[in-house]
C-alpha atoms as a PDB file:
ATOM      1  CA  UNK A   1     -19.632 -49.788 -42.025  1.00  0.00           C
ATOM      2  CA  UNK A   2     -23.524 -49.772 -42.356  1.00  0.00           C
ATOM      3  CA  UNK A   3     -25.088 -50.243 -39.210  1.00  0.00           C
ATOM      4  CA  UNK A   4     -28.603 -50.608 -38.945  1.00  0.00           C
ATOM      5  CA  UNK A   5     -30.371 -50.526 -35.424  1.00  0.00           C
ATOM      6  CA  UNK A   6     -33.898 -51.603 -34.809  1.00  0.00           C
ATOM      7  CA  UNK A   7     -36.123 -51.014 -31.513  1.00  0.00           C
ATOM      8  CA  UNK A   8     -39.077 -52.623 -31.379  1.00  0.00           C
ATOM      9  CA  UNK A   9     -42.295 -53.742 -29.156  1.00  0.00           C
ATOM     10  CA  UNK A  10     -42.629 -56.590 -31.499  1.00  0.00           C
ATOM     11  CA  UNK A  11     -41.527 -60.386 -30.855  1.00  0.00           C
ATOM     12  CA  UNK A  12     -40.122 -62.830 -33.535  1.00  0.00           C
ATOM     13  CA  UNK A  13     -40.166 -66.290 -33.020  1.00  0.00           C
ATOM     14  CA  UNK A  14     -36.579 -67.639 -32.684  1.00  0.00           C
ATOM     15  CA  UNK A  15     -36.703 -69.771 -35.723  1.00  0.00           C
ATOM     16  CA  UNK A  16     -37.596 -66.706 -37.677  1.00  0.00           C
ATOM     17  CA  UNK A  17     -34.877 -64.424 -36.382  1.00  0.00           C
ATOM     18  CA  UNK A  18     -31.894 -65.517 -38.666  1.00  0.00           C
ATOM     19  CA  UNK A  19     -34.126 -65.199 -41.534  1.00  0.00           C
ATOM     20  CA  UNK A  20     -35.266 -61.448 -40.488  1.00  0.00           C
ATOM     21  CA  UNK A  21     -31.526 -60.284 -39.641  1.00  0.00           C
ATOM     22  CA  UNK A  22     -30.013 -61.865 -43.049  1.00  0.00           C
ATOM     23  CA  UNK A  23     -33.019 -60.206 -44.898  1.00  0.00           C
ATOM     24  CA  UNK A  24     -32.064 -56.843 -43.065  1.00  0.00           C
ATOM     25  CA  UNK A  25     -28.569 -57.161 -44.022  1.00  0.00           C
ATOM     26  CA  UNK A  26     -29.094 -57.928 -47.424  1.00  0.00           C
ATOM     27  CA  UNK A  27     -31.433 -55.173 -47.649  1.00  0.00           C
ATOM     28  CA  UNK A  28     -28.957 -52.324 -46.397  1.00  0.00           C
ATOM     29  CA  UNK A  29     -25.979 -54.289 -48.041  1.00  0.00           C
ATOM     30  CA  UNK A  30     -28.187 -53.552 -51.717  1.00  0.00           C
ATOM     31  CA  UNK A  31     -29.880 -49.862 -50.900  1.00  0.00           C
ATOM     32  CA  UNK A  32     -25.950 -48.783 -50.265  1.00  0.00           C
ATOM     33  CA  UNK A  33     -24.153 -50.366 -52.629  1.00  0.00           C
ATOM     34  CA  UNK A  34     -21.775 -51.776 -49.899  1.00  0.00           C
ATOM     35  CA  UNK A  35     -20.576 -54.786 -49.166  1.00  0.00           C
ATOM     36  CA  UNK A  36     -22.140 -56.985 -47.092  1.00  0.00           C
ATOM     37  CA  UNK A  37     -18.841 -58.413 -45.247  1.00  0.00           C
ATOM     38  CA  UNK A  38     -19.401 -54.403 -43.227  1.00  0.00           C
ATOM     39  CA  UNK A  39     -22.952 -54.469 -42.613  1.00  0.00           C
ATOM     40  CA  UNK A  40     -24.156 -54.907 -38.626  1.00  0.00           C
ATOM     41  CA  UNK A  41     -27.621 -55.078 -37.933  1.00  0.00           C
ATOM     42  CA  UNK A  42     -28.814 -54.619 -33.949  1.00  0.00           C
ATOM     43  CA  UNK A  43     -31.884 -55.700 -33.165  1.00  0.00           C
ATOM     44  CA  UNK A  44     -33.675 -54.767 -29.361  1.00  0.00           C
ATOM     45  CA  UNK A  45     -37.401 -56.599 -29.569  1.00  0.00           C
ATOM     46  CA  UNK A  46     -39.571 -56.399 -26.975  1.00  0.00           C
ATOM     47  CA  UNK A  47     -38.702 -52.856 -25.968  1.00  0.00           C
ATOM     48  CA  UNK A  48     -41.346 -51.100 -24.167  1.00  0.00           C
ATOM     49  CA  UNK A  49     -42.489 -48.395 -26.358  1.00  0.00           C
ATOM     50  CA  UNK A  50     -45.604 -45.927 -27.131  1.00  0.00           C
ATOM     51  CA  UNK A  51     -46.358 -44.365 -30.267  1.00  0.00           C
ATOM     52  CA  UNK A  52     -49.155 -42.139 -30.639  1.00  0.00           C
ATOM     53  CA  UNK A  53     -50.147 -42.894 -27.349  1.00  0.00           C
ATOM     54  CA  UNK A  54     -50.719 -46.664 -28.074  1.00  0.00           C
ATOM     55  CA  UNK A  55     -48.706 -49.481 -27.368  1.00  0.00           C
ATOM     56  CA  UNK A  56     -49.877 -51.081 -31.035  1.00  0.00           C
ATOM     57  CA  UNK A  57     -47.027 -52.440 -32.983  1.00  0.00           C
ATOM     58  CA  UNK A  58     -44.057 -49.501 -33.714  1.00  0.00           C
ATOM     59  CA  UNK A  59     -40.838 -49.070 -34.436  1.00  0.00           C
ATOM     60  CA  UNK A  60     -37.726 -47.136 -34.516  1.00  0.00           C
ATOM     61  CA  UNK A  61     -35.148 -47.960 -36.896  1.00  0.00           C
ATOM     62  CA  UNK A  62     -31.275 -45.542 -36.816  1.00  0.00           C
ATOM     63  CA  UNK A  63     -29.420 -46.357 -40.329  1.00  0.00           C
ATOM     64  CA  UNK A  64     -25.818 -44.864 -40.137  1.00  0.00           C
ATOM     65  CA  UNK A  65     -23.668 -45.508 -42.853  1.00  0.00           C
ATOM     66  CA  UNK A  66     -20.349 -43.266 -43.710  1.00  0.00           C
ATOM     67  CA  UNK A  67     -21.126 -41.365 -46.963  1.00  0.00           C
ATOM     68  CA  UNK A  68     -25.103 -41.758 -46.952  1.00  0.00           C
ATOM     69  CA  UNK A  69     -26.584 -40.207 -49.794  1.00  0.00           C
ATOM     70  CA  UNK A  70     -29.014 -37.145 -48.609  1.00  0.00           C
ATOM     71  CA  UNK A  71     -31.000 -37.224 -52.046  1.00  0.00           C
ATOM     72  CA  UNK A  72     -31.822 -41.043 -51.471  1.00  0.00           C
ATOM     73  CA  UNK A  73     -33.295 -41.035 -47.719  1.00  0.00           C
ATOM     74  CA  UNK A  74     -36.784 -41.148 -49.546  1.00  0.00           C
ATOM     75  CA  UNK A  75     -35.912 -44.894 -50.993  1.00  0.00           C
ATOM     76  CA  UNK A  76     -34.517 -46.466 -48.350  1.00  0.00           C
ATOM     77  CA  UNK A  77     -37.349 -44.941 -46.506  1.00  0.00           C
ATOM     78  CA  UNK A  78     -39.553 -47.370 -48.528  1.00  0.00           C
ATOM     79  CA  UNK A  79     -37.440 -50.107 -48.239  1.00  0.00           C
ATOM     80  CA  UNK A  80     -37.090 -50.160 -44.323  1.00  0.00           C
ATOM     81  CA  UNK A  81     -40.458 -49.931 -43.912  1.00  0.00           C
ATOM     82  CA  UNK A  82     -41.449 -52.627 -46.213  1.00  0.00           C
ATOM     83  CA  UNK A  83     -38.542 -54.868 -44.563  1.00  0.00           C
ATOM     84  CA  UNK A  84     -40.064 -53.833 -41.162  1.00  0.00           C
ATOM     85  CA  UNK A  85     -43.833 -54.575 -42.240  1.00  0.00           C
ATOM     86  CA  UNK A  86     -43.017 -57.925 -43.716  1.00  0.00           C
ATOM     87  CA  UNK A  87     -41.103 -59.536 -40.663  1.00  0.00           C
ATOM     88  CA  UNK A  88     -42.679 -57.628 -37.809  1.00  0.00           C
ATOM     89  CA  UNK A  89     -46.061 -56.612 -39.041  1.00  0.00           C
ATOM     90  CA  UNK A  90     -45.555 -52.729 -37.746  1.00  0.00           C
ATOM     91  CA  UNK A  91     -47.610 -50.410 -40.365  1.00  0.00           C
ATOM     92  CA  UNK A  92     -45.787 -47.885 -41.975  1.00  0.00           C
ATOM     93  CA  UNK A  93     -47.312 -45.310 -40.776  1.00  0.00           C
ATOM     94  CA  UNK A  94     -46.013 -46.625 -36.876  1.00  0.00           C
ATOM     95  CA  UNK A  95     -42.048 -46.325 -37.834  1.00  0.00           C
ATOM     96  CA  UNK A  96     -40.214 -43.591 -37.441  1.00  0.00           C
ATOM     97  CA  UNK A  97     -36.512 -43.908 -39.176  1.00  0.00           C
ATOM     98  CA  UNK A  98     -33.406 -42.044 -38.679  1.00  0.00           C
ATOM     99  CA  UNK A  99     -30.596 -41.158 -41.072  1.00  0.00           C
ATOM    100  CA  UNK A 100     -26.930 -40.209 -39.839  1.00  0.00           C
ATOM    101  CA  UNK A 101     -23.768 -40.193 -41.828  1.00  0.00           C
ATOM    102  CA  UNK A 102     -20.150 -39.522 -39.756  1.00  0.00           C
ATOM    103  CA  UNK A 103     -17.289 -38.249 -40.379  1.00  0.00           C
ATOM    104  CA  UNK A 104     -14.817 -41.135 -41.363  1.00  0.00           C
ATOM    105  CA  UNK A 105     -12.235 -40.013 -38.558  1.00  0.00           C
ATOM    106  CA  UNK A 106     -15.800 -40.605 -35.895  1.00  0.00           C
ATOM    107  CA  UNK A 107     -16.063 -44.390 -37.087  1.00  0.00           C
ATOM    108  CA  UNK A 108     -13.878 -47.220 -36.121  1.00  0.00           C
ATOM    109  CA  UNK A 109     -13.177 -50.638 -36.954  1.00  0.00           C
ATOM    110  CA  UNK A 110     -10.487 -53.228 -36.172  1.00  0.00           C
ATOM    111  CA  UNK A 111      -8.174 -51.155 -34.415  1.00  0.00           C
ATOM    112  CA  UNK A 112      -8.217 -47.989 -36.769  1.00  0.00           C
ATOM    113  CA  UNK A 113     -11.247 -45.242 -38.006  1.00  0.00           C
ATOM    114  CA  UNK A 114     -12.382 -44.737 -41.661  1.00  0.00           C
END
């Protein structure tokens, strides 16, 4: 039940949307070790946002995924903010990510929880 939520002031062009979303999925599917059939990915672009008191390019990514490893926040750290730098040309140092793991019984999916 990965689901990984990006807010951005960035644009992509609409031919390079599917491309961005399937590499995001892909990515999360891989760092977890999950299937891909569970991963969501959310994307908002074009949010208005300030970082450092600019408006340059930023974002905020949430990944929340039952049973996210603690020791491995570091690596998928790396990997979101490469994914992010590649497809919406936001520096690192301009991203700001958040971790979150629920309980199972605080998730739901077709008609039941985890």
């Amino acid at each position: 039940m990965p689901l990984l939520t990006i807010d951005t002031n960035q644009h992509l062009d609409e031919s390079e949307r599917p491309a961005f979303l399937r590499a995001a999925s892909e990515t999360v599917a891989d760092m977890l070790g999950k299937s891909e059939q569970y991963v969501m990915v959310r994307l908002h672009e074009g949010v208005a946002m300030s970082f450092a008191g600019s408006q340059e390019p930023t974002a905020i990514l949430q990944l929340k995924s039952l049973g996210l490893p603690e020791d491995r926040t570091g690596d998928y750290s790396i990997r979101l903010c490469d994914l992010i730098s590649e497809y919406l040309l936001v520096p690192p140092e301009r991203i700001y990510i958040e971790f979150s793991s629920p309980p199972r019984h605080m998730w739901g999916w077709n008609r039941r929880t985890f």
